[in-house]
N, C-alpha and C. Protein backbone atom coordinates (compact mmCIF):
# COMPACT_ATOMS: atom_id res chain seq x y z
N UNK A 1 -14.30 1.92 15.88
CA UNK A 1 -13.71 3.10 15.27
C UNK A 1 -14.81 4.16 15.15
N UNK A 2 -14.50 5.03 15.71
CA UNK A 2 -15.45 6.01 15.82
C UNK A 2 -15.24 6.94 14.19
N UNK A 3 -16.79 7.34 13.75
CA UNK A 3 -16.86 8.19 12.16
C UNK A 3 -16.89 9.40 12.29
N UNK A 4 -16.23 10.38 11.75
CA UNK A 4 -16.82 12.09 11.84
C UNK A 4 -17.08 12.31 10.52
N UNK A 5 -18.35 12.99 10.50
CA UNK A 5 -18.67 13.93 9.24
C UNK A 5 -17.26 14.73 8.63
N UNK A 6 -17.26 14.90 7.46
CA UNK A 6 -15.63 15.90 6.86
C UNK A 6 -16.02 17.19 7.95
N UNK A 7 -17.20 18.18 7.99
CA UNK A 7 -17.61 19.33 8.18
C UNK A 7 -16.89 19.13 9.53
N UNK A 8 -17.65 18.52 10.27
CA UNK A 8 -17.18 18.28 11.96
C UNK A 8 -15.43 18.33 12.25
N UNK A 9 -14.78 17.51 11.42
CA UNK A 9 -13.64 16.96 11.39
C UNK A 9 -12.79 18.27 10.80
N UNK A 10 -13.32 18.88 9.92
CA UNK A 10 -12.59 20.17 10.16
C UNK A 10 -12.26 21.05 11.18
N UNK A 11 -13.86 21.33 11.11
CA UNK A 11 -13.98 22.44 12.16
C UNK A 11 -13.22 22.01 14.19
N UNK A 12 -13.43 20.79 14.04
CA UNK A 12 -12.50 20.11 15.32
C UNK A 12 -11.48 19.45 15.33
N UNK A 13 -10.64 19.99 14.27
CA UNK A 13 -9.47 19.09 13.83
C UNK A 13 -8.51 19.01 15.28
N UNK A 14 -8.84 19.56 15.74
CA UNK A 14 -7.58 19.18 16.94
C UNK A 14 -8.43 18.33 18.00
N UNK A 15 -9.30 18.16 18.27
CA UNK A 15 -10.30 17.31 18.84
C UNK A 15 -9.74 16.03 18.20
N UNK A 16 -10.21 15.99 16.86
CA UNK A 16 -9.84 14.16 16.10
C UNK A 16 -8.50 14.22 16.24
N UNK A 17 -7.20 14.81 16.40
CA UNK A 17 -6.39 14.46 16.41
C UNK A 17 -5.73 13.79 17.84
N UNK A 18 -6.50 14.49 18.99
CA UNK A 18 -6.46 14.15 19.92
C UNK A 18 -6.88 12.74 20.39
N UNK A 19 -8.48 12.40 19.34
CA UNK A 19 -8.80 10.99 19.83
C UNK A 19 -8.49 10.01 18.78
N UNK A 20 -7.73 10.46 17.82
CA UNK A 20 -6.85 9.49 17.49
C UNK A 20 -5.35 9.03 17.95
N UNK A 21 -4.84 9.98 18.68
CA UNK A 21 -3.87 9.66 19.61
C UNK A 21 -4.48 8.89 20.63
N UNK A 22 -5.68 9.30 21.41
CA UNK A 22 -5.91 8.25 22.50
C UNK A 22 -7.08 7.18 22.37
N UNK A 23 -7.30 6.89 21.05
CA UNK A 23 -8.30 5.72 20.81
C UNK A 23 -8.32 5.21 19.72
N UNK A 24 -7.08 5.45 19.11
CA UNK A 24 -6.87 4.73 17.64
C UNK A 24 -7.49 5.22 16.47
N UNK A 25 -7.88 4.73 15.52
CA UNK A 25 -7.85 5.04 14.19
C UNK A 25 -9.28 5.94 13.92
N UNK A 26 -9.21 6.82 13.58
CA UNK A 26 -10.77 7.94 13.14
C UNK A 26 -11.33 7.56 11.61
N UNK A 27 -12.24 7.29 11.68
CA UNK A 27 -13.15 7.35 9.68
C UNK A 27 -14.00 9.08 9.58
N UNK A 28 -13.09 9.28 8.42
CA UNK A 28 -13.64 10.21 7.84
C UNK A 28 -14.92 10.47 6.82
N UNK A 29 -16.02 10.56 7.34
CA UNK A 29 -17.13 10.31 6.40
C UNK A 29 -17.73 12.02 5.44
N UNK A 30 -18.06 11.40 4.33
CA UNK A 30 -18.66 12.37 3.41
C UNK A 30 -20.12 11.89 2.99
N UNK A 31 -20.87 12.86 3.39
CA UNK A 31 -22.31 12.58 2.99
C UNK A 31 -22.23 10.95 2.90
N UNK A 32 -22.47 10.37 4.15
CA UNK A 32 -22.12 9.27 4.36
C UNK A 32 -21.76 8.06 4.17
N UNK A 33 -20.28 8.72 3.15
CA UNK A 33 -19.37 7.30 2.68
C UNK A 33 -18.24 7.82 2.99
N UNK A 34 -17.73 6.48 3.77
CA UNK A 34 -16.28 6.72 4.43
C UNK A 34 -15.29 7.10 3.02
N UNK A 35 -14.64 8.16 3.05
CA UNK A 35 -13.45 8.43 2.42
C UNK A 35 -11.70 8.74 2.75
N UNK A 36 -11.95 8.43 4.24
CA UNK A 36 -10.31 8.54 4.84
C UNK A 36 -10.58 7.84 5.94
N UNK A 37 -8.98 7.39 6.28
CA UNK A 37 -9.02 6.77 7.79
C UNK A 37 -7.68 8.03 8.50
N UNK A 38 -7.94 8.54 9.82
CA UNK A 38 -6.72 9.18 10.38
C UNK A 38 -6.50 8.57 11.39
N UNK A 39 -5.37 8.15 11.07
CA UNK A 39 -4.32 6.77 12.16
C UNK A 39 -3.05 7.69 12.88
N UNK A 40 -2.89 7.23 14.07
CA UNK A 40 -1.53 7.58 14.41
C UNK A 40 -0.57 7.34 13.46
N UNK A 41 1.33 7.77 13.57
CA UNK A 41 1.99 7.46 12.82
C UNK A 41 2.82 6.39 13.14
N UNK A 42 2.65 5.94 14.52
CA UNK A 42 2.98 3.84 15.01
C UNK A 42 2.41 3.02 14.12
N UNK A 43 0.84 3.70 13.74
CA UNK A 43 0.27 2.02 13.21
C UNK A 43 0.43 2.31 11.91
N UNK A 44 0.56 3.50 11.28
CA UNK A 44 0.90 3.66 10.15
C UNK A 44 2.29 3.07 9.13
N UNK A 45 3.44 3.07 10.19
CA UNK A 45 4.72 2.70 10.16
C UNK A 45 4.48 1.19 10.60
N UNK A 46 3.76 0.79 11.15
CA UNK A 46 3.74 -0.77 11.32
C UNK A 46 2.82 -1.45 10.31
N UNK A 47 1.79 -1.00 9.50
CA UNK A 47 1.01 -1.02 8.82
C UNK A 47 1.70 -1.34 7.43
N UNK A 48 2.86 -0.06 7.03
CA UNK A 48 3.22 0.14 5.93
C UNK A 48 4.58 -0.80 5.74
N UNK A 49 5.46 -1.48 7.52
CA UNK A 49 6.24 -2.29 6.82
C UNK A 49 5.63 -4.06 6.83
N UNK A 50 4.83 -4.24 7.08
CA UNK A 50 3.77 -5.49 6.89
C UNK A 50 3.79 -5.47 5.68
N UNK A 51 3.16 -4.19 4.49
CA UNK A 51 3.06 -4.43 3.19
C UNK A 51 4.25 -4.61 2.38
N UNK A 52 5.04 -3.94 2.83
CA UNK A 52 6.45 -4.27 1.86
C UNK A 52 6.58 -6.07 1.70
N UNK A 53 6.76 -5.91 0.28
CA UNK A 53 6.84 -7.22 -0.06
C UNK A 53 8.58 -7.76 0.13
N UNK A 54 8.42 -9.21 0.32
CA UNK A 54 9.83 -9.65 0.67
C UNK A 54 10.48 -10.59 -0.91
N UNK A 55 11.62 -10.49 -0.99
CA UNK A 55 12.24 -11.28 -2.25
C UNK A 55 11.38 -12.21 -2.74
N UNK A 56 10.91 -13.30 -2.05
CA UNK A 56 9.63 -14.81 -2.30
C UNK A 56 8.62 -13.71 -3.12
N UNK A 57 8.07 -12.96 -2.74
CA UNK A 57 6.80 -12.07 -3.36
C UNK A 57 7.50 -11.84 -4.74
N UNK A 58 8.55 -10.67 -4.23
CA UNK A 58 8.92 -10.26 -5.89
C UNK A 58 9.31 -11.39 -7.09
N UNK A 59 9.51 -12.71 -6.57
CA UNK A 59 10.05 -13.14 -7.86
C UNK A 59 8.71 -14.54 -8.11
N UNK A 60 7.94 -14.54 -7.28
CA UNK A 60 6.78 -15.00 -7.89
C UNK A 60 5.49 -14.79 -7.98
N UNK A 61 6.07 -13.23 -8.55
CA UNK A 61 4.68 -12.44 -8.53
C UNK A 61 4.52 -12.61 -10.35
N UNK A 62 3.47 -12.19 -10.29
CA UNK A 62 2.81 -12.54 -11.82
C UNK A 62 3.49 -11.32 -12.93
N UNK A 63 3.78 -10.39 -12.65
CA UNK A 63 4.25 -9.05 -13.20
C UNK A 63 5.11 -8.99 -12.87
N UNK A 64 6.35 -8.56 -13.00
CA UNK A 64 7.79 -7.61 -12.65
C UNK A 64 7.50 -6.34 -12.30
N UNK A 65 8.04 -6.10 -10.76
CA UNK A 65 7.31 -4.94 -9.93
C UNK A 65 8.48 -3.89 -10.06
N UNK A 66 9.81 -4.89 -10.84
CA UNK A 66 11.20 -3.71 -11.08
C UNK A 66 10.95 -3.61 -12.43
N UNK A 67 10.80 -2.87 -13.32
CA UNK A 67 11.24 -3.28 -14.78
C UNK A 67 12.86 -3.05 -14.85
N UNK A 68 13.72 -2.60 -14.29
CA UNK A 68 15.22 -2.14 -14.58
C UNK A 68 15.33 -3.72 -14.41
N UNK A 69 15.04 -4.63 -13.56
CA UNK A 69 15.82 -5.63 -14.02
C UNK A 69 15.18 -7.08 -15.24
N UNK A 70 14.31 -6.70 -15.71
CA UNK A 70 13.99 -7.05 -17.15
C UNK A 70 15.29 -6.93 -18.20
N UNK A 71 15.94 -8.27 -18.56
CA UNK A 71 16.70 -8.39 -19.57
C UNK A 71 16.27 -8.21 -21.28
N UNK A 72 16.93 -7.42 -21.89
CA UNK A 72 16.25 -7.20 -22.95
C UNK A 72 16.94 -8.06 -23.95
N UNK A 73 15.66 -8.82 -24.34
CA UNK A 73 16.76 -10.51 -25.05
C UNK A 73 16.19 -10.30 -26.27
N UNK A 74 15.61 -9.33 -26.80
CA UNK A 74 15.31 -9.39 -28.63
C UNK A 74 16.16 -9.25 -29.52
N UNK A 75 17.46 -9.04 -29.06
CA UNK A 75 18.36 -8.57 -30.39
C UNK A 75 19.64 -9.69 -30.11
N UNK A 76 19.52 -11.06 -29.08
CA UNK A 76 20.15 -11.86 -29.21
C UNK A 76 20.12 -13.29 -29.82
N UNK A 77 21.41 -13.49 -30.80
CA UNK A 77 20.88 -14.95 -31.36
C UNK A 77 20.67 -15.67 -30.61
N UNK A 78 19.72 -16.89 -30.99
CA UNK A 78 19.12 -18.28 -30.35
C UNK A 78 20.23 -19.32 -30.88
N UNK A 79 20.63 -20.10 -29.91
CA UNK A 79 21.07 -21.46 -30.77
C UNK A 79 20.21 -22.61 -31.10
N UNK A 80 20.61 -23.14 -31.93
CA UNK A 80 19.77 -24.13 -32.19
C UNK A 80 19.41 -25.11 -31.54
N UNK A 81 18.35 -25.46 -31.47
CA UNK A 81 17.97 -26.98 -30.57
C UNK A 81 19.34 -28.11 -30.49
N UNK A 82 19.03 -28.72 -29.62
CA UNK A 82 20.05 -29.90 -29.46
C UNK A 82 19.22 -31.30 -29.85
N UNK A 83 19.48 -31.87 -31.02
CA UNK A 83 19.13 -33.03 -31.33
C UNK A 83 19.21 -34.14 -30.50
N UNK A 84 18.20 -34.80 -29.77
CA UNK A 84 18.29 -35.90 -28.28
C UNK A 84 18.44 -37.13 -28.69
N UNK A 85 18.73 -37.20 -30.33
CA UNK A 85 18.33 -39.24 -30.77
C UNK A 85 19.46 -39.53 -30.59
């Protein structure tokens, strides 16, 4: 993956856009720490549905990633235990 300075990458923005169409993904560097990647919008769209999580994820994930479906059970009575002897 080839790096451009921000300065460069401005001033030749149609240059990087060009060799990210024909050589894949560009790093955007600032006083030399990468702070962006510019990707086509194929690998971006293939990238972004990889991350979508599937039902298995959402329901044994450690947090609830919906809160709307959090039941709100504080204002319902409990019954009592069931005696097992």
């Amino acid at each position: 993956m080839k790096s451009w300075e921000e300065q460069n990458a401005k001033r030749q923005f149609s240059k990087l856009l060009d060799e990210v169409l024909k050589n894949g993904p560009q790093l955007i560097m600032r006083h030399g720490v990468a702070i962006a990647v510019l990707l086509p919008i194929a690998e971006w769209k293939r990238m972004h549905q990889l991350s979508r999580a599937g039902l298995k994820a959402l329901l044994l994930a450690p947090s609830m990633r919906v809160p709307a479906l959090a039941v709100d059970r504080h204002n319902r009575r409990r019954r009592p235990p069931i005696d097992l002897k």
